[in-house]
C-alpha atoms as a PDB file:
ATOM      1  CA  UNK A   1     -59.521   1.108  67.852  1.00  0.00           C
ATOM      2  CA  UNK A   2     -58.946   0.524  71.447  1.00  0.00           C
ATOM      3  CA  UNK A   3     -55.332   1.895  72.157  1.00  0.00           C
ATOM      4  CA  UNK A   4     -56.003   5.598  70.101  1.00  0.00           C
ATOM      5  CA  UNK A   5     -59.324   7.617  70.332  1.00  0.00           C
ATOM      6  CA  UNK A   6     -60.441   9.583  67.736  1.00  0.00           C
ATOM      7  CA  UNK A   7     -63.380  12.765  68.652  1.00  0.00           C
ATOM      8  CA  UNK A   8     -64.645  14.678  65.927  1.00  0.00           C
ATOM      9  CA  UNK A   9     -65.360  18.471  66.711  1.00  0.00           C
ATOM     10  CA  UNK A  10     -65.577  19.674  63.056  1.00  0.00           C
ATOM     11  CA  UNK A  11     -63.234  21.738  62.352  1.00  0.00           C
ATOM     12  CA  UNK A  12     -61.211  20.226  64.551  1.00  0.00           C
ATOM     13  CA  UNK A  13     -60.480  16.326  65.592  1.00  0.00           C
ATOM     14  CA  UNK A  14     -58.780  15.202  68.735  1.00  0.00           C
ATOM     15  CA  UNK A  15     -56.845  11.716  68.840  1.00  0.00           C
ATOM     16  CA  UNK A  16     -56.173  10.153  72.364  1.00  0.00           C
ATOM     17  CA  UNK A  17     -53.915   7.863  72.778  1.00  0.00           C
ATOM     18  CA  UNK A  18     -55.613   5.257  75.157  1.00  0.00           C
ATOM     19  CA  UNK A  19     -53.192   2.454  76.963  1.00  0.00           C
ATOM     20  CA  UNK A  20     -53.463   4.570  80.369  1.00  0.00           C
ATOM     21  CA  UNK A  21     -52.090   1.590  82.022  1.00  0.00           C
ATOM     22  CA  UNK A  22     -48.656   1.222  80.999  1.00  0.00           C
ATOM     23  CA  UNK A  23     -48.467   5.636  80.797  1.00  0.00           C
ATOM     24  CA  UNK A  24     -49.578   5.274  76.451  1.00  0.00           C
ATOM     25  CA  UNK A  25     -46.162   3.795  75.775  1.00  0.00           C
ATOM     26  CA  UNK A  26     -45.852   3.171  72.552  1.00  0.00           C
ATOM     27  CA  UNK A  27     -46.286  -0.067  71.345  1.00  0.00           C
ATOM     28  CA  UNK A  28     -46.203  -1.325  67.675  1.00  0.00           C
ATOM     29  CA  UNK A  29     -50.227  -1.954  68.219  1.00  0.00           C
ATOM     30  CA  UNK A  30     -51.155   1.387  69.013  1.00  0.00           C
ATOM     31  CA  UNK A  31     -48.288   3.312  66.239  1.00  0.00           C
ATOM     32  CA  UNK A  32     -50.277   1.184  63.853  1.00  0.00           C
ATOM     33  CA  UNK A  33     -53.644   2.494  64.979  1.00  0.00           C
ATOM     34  CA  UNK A  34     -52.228   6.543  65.665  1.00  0.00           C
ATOM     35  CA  UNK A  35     -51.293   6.142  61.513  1.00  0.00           C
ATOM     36  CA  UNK A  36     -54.071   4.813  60.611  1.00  0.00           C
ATOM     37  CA  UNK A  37     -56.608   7.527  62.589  1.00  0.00           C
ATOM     38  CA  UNK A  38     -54.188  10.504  61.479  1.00  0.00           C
ATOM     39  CA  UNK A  39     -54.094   9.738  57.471  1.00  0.00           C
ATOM     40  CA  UNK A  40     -57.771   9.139  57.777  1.00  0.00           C
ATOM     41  CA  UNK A  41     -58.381  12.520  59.067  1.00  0.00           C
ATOM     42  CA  UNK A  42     -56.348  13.706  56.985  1.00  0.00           C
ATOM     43  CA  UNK A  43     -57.770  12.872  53.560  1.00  0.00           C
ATOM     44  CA  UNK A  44     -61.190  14.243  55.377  1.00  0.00           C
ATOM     45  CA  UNK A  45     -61.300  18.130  53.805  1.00  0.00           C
ATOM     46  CA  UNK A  46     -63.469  18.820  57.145  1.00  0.00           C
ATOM     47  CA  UNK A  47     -60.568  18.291  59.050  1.00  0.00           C
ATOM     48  CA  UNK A  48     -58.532  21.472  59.209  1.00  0.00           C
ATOM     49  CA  UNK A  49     -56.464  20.810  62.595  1.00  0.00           C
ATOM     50  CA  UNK A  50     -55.876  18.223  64.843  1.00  0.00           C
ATOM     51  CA  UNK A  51     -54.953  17.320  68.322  1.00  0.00           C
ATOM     52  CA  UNK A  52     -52.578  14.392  69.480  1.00  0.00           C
ATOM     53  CA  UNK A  53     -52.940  14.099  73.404  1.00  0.00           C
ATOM     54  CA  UNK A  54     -52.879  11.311  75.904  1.00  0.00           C
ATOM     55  CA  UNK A  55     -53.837  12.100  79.348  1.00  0.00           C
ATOM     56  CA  UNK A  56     -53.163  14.272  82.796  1.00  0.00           C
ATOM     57  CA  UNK A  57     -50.518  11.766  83.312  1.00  0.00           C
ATOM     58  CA  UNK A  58     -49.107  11.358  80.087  1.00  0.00           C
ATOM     59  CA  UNK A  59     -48.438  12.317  76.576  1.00  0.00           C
ATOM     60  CA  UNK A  60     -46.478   9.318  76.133  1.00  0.00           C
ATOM     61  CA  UNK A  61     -43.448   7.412  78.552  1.00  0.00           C
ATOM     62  CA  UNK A  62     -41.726   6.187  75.878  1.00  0.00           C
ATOM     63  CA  UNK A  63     -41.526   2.494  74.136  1.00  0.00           C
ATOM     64  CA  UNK A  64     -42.729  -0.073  75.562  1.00  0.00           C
ATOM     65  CA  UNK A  65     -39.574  -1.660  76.892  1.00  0.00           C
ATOM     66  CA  UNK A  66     -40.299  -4.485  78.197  1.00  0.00           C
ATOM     67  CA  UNK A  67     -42.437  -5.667  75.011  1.00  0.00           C
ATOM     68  CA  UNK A  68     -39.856  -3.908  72.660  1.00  0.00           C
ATOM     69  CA  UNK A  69     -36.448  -4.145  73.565  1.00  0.00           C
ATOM     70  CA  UNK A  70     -35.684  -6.665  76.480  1.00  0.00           C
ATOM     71  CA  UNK A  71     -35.422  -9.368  74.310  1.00  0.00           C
ATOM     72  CA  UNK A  72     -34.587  -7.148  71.060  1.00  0.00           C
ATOM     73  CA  UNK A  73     -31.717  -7.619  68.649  1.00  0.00           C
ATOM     74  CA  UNK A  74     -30.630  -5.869  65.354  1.00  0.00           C
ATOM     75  CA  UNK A  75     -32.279  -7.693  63.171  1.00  0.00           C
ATOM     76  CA  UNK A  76     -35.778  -7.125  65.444  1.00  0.00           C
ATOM     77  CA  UNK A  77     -35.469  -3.864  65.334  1.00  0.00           C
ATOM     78  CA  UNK A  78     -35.106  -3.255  61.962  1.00  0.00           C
ATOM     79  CA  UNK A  79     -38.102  -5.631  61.329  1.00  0.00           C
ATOM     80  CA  UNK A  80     -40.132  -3.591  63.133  1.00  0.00           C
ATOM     81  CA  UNK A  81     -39.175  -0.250  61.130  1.00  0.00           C
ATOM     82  CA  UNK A  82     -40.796   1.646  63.565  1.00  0.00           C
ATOM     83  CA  UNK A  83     -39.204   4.860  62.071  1.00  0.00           C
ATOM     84  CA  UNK A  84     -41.427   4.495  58.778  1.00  0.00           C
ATOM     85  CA  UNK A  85     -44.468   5.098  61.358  1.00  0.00           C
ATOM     86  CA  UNK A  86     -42.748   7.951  62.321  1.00  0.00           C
ATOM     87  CA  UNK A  87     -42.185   9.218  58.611  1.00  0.00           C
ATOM     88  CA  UNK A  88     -45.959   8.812  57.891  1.00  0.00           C
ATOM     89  CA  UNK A  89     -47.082  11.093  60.763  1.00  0.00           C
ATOM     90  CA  UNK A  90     -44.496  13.671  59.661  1.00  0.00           C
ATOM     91  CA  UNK A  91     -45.864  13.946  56.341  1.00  0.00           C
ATOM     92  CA  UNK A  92     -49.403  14.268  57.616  1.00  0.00           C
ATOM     93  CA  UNK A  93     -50.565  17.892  55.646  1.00  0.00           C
ATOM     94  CA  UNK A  94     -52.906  18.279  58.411  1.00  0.00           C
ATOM     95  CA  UNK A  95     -51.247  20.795  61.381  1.00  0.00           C
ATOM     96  CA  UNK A  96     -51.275  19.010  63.954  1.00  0.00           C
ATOM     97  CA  UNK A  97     -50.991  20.085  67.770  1.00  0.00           C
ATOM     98  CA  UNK A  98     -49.479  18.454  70.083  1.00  0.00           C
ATOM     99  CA  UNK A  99     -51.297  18.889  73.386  1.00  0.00           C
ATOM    100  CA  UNK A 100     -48.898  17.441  76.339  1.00  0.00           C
ATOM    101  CA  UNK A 101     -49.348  16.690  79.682  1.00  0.00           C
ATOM    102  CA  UNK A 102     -47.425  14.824  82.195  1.00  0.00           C
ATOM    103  CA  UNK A 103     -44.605  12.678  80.644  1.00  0.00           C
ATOM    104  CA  UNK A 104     -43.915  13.197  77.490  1.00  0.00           C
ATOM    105  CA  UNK A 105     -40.438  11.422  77.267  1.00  0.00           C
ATOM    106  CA  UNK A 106     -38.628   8.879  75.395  1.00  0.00           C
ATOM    107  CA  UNK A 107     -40.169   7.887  72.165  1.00  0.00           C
ATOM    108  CA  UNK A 108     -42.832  10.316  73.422  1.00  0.00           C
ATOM    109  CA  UNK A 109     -41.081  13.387  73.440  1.00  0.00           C
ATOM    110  CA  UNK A 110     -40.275  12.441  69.736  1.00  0.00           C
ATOM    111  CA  UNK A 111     -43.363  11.574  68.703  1.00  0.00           C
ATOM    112  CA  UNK A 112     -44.325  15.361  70.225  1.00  0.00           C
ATOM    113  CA  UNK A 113     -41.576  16.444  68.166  1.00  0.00           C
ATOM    114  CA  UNK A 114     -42.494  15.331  65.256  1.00  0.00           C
ATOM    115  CA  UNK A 115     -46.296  17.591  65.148  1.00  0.00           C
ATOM    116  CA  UNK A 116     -46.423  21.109  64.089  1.00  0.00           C
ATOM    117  CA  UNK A 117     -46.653  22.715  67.141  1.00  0.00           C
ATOM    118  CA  UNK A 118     -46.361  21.171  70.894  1.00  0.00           C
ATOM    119  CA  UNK A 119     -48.237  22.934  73.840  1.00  0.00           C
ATOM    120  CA  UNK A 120     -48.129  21.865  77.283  1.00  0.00           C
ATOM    121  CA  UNK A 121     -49.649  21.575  80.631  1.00  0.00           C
ATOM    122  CA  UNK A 122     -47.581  22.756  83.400  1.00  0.00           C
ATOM    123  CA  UNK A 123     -47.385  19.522  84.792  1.00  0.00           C
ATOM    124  CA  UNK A 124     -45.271  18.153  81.577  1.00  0.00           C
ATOM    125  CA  UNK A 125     -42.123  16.819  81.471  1.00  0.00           C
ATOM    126  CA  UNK A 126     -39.914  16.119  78.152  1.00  0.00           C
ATOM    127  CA  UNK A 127     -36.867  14.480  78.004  1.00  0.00           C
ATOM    128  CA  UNK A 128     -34.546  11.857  75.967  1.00  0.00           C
ATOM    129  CA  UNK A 129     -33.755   9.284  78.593  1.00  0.00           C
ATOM    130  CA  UNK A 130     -32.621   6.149  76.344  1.00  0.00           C
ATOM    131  CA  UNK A 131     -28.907   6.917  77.820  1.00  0.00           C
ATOM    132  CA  UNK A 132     -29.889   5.598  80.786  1.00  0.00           C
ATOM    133  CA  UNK A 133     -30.764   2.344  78.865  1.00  0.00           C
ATOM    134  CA  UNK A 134     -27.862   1.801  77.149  1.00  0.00           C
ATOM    135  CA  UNK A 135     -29.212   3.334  74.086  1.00  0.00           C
ATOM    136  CA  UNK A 136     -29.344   6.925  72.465  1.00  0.00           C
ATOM    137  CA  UNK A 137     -32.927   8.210  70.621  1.00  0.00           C
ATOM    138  CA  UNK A 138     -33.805   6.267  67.993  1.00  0.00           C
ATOM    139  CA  UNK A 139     -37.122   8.044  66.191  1.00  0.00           C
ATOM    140  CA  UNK A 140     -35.546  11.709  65.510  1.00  0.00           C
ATOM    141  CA  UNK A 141     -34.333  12.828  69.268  1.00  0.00           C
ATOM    142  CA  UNK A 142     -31.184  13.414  68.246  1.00  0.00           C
ATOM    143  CA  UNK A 143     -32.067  15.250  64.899  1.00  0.00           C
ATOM    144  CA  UNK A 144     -34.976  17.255  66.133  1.00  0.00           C
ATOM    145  CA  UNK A 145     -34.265  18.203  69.436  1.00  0.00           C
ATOM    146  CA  UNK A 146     -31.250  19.690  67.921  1.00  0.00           C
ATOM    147  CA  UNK A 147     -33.013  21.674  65.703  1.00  0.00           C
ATOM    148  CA  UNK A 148     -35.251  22.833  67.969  1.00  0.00           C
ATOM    149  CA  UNK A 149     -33.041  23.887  71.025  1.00  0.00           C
ATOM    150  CA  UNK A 150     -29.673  24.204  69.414  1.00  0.00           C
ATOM    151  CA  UNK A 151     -26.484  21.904  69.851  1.00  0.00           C
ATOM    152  CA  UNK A 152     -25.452  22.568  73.381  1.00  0.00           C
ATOM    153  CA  UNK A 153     -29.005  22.339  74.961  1.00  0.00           C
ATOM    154  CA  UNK A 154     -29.876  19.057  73.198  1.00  0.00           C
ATOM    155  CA  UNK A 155     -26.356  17.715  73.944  1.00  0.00           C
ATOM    156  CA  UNK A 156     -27.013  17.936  78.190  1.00  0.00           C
ATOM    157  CA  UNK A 157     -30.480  17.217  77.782  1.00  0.00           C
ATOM    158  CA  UNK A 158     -29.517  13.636  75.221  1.00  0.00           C
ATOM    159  CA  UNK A 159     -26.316  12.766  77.349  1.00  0.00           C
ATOM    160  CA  UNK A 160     -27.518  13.180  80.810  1.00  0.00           C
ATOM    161  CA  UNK A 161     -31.329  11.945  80.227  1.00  0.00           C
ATOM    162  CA  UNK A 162     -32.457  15.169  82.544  1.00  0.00           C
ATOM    163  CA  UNK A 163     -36.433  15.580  82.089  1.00  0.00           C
ATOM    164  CA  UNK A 164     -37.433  19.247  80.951  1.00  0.00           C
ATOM    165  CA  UNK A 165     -40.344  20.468  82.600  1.00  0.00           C
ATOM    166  CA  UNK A 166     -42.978  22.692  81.026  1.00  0.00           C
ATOM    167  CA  UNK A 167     -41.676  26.417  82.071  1.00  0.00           C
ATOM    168  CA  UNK A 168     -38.066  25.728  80.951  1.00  0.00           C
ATOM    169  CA  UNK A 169     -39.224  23.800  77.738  1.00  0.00           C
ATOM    170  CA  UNK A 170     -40.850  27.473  77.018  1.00  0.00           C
ATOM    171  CA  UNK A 171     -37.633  28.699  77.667  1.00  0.00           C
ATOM    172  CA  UNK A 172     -35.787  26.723  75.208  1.00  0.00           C
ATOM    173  CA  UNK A 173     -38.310  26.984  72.708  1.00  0.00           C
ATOM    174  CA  UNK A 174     -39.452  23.034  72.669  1.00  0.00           C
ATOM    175  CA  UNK A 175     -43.180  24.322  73.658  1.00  0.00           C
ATOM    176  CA  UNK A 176     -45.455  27.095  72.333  1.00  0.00           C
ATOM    177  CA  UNK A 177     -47.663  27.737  75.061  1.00  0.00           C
ATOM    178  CA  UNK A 178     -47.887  26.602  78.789  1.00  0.00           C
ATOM    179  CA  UNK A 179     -51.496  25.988  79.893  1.00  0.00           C
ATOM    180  CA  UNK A 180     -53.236  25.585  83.111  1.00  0.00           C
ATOM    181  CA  UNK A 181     -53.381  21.872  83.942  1.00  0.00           C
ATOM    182  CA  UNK A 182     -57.198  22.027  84.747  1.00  0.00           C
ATOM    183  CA  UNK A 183     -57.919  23.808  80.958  1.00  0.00           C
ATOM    184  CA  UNK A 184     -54.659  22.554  78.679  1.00  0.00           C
ATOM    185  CA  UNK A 185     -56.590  20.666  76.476  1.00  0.00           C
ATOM    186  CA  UNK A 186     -59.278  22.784  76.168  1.00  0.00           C
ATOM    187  CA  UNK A 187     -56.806  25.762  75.525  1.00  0.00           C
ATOM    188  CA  UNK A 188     -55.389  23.155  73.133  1.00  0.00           C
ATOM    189  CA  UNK A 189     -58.662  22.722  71.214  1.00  0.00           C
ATOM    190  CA  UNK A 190     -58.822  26.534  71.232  1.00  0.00           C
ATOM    191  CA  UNK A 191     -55.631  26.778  69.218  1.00  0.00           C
ATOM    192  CA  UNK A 192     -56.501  24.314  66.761  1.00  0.00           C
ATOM    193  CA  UNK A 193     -59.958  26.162  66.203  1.00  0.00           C
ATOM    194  CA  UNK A 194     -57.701  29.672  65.449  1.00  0.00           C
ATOM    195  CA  UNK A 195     -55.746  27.570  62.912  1.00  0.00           C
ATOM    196  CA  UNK A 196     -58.389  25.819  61.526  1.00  0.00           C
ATOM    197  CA  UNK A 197     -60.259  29.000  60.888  1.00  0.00           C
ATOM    198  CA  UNK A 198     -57.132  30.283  58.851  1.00  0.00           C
ATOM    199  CA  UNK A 199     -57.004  29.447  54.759  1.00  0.00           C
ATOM    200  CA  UNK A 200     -56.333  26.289  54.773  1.00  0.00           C
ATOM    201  CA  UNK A 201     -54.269  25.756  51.504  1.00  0.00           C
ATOM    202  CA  UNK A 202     -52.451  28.587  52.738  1.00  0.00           C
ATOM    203  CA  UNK A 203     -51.723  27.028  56.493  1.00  0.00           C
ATOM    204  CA  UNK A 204     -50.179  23.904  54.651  1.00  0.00           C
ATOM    205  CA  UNK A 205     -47.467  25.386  52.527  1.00  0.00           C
ATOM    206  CA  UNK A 206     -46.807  27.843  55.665  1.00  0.00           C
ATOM    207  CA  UNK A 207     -46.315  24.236  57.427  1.00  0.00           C
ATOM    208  CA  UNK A 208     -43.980  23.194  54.776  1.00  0.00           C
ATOM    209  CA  UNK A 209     -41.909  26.161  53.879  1.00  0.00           C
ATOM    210  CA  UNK A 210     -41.048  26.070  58.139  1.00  0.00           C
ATOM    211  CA  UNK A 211     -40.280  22.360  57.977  1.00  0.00           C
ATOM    212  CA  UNK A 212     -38.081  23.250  54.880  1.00  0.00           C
ATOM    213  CA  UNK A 213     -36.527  25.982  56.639  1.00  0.00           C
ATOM    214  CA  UNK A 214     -35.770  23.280  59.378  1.00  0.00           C
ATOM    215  CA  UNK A 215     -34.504  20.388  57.120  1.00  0.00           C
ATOM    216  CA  UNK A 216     -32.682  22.272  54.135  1.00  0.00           C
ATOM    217  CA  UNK A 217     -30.285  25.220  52.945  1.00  0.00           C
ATOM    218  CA  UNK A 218     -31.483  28.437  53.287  1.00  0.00           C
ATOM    219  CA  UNK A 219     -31.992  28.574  49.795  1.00  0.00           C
ATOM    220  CA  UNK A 220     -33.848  25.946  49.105  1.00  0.00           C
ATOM    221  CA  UNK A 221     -36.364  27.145  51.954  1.00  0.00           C
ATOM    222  CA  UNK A 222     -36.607  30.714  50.162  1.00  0.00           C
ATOM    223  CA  UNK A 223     -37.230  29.470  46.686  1.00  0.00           C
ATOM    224  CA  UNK A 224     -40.125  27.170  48.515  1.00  0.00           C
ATOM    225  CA  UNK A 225     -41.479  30.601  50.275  1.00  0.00           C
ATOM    226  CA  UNK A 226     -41.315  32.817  47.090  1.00  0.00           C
ATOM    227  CA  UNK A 227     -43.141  30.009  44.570  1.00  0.00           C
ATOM    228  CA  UNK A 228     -45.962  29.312  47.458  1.00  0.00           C
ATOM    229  CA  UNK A 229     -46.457  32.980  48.233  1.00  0.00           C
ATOM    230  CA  UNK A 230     -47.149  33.606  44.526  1.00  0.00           C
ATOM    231  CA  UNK A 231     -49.076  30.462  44.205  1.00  0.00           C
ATOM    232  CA  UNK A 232     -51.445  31.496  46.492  1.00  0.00           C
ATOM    233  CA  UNK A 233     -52.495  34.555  44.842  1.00  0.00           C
ATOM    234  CA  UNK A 234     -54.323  32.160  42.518  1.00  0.00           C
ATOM    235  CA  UNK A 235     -56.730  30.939  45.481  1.00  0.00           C
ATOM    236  CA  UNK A 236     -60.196  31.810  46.104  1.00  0.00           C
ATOM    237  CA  UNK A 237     -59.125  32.272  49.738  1.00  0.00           C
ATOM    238  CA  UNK A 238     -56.701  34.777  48.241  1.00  0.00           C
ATOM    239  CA  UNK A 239     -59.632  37.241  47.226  1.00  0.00           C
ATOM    240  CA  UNK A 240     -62.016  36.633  49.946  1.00  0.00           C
ATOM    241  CA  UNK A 241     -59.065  37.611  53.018  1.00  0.00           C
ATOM    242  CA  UNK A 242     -58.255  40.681  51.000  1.00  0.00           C
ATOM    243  CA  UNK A 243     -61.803  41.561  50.160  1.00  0.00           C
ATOM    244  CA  UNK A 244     -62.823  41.219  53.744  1.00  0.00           C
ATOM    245  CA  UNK A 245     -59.759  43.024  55.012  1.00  0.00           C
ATOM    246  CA  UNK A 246     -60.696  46.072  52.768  1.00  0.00           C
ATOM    247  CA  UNK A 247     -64.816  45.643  53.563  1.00  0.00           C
ATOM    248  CA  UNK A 248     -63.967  45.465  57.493  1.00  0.00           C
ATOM    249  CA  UNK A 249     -65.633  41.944  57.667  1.00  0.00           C
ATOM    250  CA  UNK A 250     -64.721  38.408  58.729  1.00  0.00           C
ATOM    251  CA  UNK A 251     -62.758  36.564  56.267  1.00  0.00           C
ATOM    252  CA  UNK A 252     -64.433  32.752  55.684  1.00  0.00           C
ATOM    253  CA  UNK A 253     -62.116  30.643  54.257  1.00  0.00           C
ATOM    254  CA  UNK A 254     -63.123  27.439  51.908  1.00  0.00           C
ATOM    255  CA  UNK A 255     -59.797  25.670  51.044  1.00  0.00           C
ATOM    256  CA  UNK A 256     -60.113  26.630  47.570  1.00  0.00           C
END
């Protein structure tokens, strides 16, 4: 698959996406190939976190506009669907970490968005510049940066088309962690490791009662918590992180 790379570091995977040319924008081709690389990995049990990451200059610009929408119309656009692509990488029960450095902006900064947690280099730079095409986000901007960074924040940053870089994305609670350019993916790696040592039937209802609390009443998202919290008492995983807590030992978790 030329336009995504996919490294196994068991645990761990790392997927590259690989058109360095045009700054990884995000052409049908390569959302077809990301999909495809991410639901393999994650019906792998070996797998316990991944990686999404471009390169030093970027995550991801955006679409590719002049493929995608200098010719586009309506009826295109909805025939490419390209928000189902989206919806299959959301729903990916693998966490996944988004390591970003450079641009990360358009289409990019959603795709970003739409992984579990999003660490930067300080050389990144997020932002939702469709305004200045004419256009507002089309893949969850809107939705998600508002969710993340609260009405007023999202508002400037969707209506102007201002780029965030990586120490005031911190600020505003878009990224996790800011990492040294010359190390962020390695730092990166090092985060998915710490996750992928955790219980891993555990880490993916943690990962879904958080997206609940996100996308549903408060309610809702407690009734989740309470039935996965008991649930989990019924794990192996349960018994050997409480039996190595007591013993003084290092907990090794199977996924079972």
């Amino acid at each position: 698959m030329s336009n995504v790379i996919v490294t196994r570091e068991d645990p761990i995977a790392v997927v590259q996406l690989n058109r360095p040319e045009v700054l990884n924008a995000l052409s049908e081709g390569l959302l077809d190939e990301l999909v495809a690389a991410l639901e393999a990995l994650d019906s792998d049990d070996a797998v316990r976190c991944i990686v999404l990451t471009g390169n030093e200059k970027a995550f991801a610009a955006g679409a590719d506009i002049k493929t995608q929408f200098v010719e586009a119309t309506p009826i295109s656009m909805l025939k490419q669907d390209l928000t189902t692509r989206w919806e299959r990488v959301r729903k990916i029960r693998t966490p996944i970490v988004a390591a970003v450095s450079g641009y990360a902006l358009g289409g990019g900064c959603e795709l970003a968005m739409v992984c579990d947690i999003i660490v930067a280099s300080e050389t990144a730079q997020f932002g939702q510049p469709e305004i200045d095409l004419g256009i507002i986000p089309g893949a969850g901007g809107t939705q998600r940066l508002t969710r993340t960074v609260g009405k007023y924040v999202a508002m400037e940053l969707i209506l102007t088309g201002r780029r965030v870089k990586a120490d005031e994305a911190k600020a505003i609670g878009l990224v996790a962690h800011v990492y040294p350019a010359a190390t962020f993916l390695e730092d990166a790696k090092a985060l998915a490791r710490t996750i992928a040592a955790k219980p891993p039937v555990a880490v993916r209802l943690a990962t879904e009662a958080v997206d609940i609390a996100l996308n549903s009443t408060l309610d809702a998202g407690l009734e989740f918590e309470r039935r996965s919290f008991y649930l989990l008492f019924a794990t192996e995983d349960k018994q050997e992180g409480v039996d190595a807590f007591v013993n003084k030992r290092k907990p090794v978790f199977k996924g079972r």
